[in-house]
N, C-alpha and C. Protein backbone atom coordinates (compact mmCIF):
# COMPACT_ATOMS: atom_id res chain seq x y z
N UNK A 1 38.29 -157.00 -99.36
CA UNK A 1 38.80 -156.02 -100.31
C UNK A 1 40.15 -155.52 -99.81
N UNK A 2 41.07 -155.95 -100.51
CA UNK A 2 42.50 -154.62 -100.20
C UNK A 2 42.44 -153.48 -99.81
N UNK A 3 43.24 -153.34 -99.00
CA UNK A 3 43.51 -151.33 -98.96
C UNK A 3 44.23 -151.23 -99.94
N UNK A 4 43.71 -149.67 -100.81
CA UNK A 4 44.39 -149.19 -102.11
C UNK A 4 46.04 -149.08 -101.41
N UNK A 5 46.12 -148.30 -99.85
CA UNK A 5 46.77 -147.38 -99.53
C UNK A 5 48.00 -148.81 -99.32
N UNK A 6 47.87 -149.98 -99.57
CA UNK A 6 48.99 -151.03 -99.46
C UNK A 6 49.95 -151.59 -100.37
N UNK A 7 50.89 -151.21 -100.35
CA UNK A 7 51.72 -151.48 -101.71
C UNK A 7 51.81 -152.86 -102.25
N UNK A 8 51.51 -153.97 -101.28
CA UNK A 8 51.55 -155.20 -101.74
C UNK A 8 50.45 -155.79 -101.83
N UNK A 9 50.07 -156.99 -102.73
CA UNK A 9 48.76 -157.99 -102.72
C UNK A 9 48.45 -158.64 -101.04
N UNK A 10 47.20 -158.36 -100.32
CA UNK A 10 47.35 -158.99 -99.29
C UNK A 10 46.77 -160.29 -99.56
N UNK A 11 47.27 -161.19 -99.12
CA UNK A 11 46.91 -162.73 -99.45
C UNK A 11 45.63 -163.17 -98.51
N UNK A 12 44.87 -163.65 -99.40
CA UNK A 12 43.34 -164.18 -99.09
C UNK A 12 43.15 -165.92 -99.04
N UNK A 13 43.04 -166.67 -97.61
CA UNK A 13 43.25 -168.23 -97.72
C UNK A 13 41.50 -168.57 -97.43
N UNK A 14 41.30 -169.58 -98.47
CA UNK A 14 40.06 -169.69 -98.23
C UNK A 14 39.64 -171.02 -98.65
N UNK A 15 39.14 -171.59 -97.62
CA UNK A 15 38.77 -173.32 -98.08
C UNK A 15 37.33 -173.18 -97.45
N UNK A 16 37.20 -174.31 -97.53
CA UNK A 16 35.34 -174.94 -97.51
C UNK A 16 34.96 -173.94 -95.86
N UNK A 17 35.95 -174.25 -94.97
CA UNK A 17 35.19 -173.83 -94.01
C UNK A 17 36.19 -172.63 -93.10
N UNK A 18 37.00 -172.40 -93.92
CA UNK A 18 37.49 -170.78 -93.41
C UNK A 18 37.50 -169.83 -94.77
N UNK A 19 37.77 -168.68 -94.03
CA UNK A 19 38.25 -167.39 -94.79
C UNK A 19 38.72 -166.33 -94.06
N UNK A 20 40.38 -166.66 -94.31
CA UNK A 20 41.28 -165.40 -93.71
C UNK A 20 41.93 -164.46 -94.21
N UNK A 21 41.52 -163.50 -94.39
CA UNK A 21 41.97 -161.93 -94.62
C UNK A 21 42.40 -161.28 -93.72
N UNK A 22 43.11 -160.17 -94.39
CA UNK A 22 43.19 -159.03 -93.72
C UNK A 22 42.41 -158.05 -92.84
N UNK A 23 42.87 -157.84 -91.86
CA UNK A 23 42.02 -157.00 -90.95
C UNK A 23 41.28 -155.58 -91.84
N UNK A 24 39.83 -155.23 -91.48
CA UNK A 24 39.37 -153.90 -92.62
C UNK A 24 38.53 -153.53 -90.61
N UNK A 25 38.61 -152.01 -91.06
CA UNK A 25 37.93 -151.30 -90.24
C UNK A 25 36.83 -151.67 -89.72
N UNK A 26 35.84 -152.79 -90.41
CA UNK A 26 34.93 -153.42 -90.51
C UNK A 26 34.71 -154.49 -89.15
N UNK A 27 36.08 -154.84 -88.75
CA UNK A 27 36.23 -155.59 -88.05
C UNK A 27 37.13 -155.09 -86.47
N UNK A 28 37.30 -153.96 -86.38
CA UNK A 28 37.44 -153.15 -85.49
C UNK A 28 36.94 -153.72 -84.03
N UNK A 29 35.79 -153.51 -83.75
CA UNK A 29 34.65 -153.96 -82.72
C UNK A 29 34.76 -155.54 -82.41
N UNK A 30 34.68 -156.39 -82.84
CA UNK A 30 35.33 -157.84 -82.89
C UNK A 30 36.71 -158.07 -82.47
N UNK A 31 37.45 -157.46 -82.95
CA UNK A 31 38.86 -157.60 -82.57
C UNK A 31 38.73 -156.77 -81.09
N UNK A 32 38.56 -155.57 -81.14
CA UNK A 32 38.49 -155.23 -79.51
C UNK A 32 37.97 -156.32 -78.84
N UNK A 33 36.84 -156.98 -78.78
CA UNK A 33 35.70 -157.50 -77.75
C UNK A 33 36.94 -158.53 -77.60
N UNK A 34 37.62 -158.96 -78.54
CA UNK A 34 38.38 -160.27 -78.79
C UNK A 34 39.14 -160.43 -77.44
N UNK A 35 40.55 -159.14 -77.90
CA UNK A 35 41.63 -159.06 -77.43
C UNK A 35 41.32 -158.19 -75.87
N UNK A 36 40.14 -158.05 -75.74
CA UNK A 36 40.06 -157.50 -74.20
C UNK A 36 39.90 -158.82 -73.43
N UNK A 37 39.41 -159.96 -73.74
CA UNK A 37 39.62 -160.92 -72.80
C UNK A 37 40.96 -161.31 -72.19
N UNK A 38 40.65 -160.93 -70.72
CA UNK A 38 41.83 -161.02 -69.90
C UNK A 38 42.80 -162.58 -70.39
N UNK A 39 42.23 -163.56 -70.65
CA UNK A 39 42.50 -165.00 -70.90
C UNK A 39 43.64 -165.04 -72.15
N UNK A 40 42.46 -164.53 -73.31
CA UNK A 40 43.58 -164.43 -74.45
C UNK A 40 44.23 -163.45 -74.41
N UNK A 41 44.72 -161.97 -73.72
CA UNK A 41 45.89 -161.02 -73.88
C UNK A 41 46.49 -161.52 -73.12
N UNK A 42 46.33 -162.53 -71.57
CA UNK A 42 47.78 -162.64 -71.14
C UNK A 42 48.67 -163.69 -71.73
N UNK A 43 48.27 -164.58 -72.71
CA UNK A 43 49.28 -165.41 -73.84
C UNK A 43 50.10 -164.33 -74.64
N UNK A 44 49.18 -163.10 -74.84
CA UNK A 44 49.99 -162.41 -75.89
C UNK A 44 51.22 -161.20 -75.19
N UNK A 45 52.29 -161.19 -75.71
CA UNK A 45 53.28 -159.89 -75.11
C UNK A 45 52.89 -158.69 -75.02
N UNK A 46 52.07 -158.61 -76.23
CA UNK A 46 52.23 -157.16 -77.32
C UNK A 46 51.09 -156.87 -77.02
N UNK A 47 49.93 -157.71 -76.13
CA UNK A 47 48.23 -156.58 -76.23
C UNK A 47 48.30 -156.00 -74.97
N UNK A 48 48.00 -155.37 -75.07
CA UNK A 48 47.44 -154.35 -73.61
C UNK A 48 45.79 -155.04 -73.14
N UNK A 49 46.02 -154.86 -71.89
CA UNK A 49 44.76 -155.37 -71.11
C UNK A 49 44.23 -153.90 -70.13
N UNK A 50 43.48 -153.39 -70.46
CA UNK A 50 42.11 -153.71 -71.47
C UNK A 50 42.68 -152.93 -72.54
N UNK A 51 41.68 -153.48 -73.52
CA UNK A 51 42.36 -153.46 -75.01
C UNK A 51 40.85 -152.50 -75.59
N UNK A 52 41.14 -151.21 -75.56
CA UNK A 52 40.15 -150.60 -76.18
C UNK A 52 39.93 -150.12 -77.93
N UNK A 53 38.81 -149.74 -78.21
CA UNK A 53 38.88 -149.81 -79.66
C UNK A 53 40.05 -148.96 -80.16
N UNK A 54 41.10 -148.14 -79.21
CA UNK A 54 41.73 -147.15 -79.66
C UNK A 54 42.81 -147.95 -80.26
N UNK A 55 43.02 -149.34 -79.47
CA UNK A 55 44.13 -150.19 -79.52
C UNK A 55 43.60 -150.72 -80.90
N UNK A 56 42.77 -151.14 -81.11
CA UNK A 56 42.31 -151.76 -82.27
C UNK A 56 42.19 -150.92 -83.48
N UNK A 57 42.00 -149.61 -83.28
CA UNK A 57 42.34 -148.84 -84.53
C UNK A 57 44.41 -148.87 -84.75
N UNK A 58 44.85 -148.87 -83.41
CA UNK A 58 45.81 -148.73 -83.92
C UNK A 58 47.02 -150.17 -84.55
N UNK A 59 45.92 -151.26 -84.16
CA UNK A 59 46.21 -152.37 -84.75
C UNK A 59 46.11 -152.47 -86.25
């Protein structure tokens, strides 16, 4: 589902065996557990290690 609060259509890609959306609050907890692995934040510039849900709300 869109956020009302977004001025533009967010684009939804979806074939037989994915479906990628937009991040929803829903997915908060997942994305933390994600981006706290030491492995995948040190590829990234921009995550902080450890990556708590505070980071992920503010993602």
């Amino acid at each position: 589902m869109a956020d009302p609060a977004w001025p533009f259509a967010t684009p939804v890609l979806k074939t037989e065996r994915l479906l990628l959306s937009a991040p929803t609050p829903d997915d908060r907890a997942a994305i933390q557990r994600l981006a706290d692995d030491y492995d995948v934040s040190r590829w990234l510039m921009r995550v902080p290690h450890p990556y708590t849900l505070d980071d992920a709300d503010f993602f």
